[in-house]
N, C-alpha and C. Protein backbone atom coordinates (compact mmCIF):
# COMPACT_ATOMS: atom_id res chain seq x y z
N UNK A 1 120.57 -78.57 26.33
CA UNK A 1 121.04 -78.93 27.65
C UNK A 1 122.09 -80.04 27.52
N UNK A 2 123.09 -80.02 28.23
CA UNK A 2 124.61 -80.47 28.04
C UNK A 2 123.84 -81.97 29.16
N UNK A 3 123.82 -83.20 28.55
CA UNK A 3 123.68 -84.53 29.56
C UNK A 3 124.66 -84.39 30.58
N UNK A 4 124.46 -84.95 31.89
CA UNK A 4 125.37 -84.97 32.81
C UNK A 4 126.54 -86.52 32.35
N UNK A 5 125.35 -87.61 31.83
CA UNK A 5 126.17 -88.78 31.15
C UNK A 5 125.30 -89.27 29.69
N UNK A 6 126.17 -89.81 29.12
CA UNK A 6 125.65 -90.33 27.76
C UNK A 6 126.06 -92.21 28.10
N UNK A 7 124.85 -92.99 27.65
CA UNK A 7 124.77 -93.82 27.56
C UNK A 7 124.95 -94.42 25.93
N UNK A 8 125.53 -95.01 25.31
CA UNK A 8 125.18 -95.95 24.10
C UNK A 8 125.33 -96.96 23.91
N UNK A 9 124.58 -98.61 23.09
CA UNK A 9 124.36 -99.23 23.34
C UNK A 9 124.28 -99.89 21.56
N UNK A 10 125.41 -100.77 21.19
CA UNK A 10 125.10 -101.05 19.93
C UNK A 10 123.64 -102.65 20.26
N UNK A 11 122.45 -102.41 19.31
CA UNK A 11 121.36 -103.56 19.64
C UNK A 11 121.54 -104.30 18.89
N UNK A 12 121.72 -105.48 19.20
CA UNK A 12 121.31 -106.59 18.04
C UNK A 12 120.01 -107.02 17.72
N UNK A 13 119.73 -107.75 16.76
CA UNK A 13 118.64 -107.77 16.54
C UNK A 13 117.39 -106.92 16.08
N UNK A 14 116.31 -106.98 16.33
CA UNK A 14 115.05 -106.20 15.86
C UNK A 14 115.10 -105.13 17.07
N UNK A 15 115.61 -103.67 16.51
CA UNK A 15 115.39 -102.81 17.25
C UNK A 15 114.50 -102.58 17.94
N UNK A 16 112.96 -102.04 17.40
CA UNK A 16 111.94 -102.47 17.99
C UNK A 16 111.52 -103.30 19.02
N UNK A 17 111.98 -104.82 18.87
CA UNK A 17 112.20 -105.28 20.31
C UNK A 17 112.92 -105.05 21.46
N UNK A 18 113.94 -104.76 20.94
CA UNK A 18 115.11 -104.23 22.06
C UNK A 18 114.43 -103.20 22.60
N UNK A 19 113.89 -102.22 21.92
CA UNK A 19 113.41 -100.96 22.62
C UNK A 19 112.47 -101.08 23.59
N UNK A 20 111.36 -102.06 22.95
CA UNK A 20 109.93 -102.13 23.45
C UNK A 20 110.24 -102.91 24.83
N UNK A 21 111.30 -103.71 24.94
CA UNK A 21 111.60 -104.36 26.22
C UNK A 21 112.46 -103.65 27.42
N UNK A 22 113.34 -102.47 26.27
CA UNK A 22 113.83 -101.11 27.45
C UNK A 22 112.89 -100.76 28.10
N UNK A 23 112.01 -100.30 27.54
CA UNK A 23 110.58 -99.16 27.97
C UNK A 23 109.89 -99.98 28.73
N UNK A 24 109.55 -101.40 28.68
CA UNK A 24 109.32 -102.18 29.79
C UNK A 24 110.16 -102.54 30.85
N UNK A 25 110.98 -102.61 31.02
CA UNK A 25 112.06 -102.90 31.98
C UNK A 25 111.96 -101.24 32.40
N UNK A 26 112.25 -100.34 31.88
CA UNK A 26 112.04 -98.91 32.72
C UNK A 26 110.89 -98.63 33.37
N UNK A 27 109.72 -98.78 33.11
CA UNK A 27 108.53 -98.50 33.62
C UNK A 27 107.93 -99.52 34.41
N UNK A 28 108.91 -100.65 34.77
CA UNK A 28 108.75 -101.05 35.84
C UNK A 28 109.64 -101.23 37.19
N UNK A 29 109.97 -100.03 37.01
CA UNK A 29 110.86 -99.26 38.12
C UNK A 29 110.09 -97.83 38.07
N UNK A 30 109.01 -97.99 37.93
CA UNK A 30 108.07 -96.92 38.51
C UNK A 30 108.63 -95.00 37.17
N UNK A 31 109.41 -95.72 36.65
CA UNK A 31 109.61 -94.55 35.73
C UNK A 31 108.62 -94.36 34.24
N UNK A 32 108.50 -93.04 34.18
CA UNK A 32 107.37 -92.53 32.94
C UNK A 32 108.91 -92.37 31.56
N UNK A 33 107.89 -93.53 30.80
CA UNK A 33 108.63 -93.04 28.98
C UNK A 33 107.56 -92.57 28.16
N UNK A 34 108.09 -91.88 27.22
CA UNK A 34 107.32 -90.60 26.24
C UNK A 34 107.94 -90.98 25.39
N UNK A 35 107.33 -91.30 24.05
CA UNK A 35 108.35 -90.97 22.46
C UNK A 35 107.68 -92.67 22.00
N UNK A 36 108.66 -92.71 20.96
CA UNK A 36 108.19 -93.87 19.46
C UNK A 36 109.76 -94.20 19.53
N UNK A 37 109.70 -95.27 18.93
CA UNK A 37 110.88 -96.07 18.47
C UNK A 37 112.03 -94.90 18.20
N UNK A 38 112.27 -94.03 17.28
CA UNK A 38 113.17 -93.14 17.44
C UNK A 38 113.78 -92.46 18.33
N UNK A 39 112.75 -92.01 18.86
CA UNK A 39 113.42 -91.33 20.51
C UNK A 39 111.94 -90.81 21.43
N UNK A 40 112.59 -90.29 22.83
CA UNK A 40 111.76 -90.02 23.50
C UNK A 40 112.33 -89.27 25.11
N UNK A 41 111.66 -89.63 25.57
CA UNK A 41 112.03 -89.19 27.27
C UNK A 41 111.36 -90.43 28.71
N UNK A 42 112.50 -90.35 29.10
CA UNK A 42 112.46 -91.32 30.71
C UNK A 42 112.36 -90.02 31.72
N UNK A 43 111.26 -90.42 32.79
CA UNK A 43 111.23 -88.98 33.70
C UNK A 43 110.52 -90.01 34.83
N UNK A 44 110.95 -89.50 36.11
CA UNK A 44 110.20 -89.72 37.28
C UNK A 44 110.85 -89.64 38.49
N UNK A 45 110.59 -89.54 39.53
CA UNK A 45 111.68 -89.57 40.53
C UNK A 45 112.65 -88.43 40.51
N UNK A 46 112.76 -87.33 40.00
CA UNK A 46 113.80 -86.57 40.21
C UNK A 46 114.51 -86.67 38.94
N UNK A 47 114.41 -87.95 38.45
CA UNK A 47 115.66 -88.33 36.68
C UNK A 47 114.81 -87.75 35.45
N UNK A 48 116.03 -87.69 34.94
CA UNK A 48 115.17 -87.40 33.82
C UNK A 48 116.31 -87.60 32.67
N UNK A 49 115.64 -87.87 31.55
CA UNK A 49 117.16 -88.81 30.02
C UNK A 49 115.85 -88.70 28.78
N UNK A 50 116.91 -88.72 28.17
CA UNK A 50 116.17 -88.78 26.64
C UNK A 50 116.87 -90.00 26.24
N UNK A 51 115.74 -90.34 25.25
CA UNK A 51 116.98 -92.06 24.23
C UNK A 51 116.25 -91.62 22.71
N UNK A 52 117.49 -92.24 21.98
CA UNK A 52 117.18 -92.10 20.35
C UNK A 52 117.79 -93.27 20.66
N UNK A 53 117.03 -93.44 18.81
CA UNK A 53 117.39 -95.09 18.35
C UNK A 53 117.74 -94.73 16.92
N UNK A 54 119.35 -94.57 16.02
CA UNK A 54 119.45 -94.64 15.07
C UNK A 54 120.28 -96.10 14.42
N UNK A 55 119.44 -96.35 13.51
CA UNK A 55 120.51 -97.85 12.90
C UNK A 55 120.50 -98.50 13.89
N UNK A 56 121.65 -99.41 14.26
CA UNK A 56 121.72 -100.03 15.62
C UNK A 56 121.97 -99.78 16.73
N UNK A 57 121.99 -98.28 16.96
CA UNK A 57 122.21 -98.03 17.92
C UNK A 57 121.43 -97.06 18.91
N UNK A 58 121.28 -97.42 20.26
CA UNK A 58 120.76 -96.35 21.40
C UNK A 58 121.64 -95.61 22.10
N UNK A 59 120.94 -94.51 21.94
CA UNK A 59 121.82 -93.63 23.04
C UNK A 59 121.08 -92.80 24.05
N UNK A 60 121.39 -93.06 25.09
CA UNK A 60 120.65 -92.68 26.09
C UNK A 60 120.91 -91.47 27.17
N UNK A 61 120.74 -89.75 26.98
CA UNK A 61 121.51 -89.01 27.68
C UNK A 61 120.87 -88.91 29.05
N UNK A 62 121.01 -88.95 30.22
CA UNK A 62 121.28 -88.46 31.45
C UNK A 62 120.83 -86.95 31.91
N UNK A 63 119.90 -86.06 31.84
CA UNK A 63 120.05 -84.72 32.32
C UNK A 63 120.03 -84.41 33.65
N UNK A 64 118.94 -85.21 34.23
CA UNK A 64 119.51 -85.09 35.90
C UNK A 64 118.94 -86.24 36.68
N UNK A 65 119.58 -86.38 37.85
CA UNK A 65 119.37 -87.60 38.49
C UNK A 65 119.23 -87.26 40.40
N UNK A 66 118.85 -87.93 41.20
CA UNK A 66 118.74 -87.60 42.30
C UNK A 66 120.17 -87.84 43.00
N UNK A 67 120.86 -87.19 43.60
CA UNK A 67 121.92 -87.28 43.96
C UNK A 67 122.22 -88.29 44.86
N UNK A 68 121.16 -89.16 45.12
CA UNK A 68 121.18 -90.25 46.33
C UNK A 68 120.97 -91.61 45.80
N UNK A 69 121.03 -91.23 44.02
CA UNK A 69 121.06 -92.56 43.27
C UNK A 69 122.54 -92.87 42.71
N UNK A 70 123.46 -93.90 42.91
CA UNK A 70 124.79 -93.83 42.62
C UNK A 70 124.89 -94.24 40.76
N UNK A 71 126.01 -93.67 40.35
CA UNK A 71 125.74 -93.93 38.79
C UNK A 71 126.55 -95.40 38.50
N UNK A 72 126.17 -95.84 39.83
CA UNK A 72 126.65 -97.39 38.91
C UNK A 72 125.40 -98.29 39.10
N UNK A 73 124.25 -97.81 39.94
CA UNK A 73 123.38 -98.17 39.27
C UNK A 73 122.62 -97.92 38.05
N UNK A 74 123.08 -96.37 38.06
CA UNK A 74 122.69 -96.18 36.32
C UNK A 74 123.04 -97.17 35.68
N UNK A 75 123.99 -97.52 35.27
CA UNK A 75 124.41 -98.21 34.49
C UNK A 75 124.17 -99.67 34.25
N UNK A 76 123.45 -100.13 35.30
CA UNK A 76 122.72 -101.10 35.41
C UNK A 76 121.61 -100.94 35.06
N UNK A 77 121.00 -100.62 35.22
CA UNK A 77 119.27 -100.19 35.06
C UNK A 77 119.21 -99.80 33.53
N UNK A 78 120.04 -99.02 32.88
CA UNK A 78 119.78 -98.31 31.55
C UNK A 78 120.17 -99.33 30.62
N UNK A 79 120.79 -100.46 30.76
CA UNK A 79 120.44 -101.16 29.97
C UNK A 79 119.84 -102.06 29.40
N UNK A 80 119.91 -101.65 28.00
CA UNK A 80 118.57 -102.53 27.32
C UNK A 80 119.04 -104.29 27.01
């Protein structure tokens, strides 16, 4: 499935933290994450994205979103 947007995100620091504090900061906006440090899935509300974590970097794809959410809050929210 072709993302509607791709997010990436070079992390500094201990990946692991960076991540573990994404997945907290997401799931407290009422959204469900699935997966391990490598990758996984964000779903709830209508959205739905996958994230991998290679080396330093995240990338976070987009497959669908509620059309009544504007993508510049994406872009706020998705980052870690």
């Amino acid at each position: 499935m072709t993302p509607l947007k791709t997010y990436s995100y070079q992390i500094d620091g201990n990946p692991e933290m960076v991540l573990g504090n994404f997945r907290n900061k997401i799931q407290s906006k009422g959204l469900n994450v699935e997966g391990d440090i490598n990758n996984g899935t964000v779903s709830g509300f209508g959205f739905k994205a996958t994230y991998s974590l290679q080396e330093q970097n995240l990338t976070i794809d987009v497959h669908e979103k509620p059309a009544l959410i504007p993508w510049a809050m994406l872009d706020e929210h998705l980052k870690p």
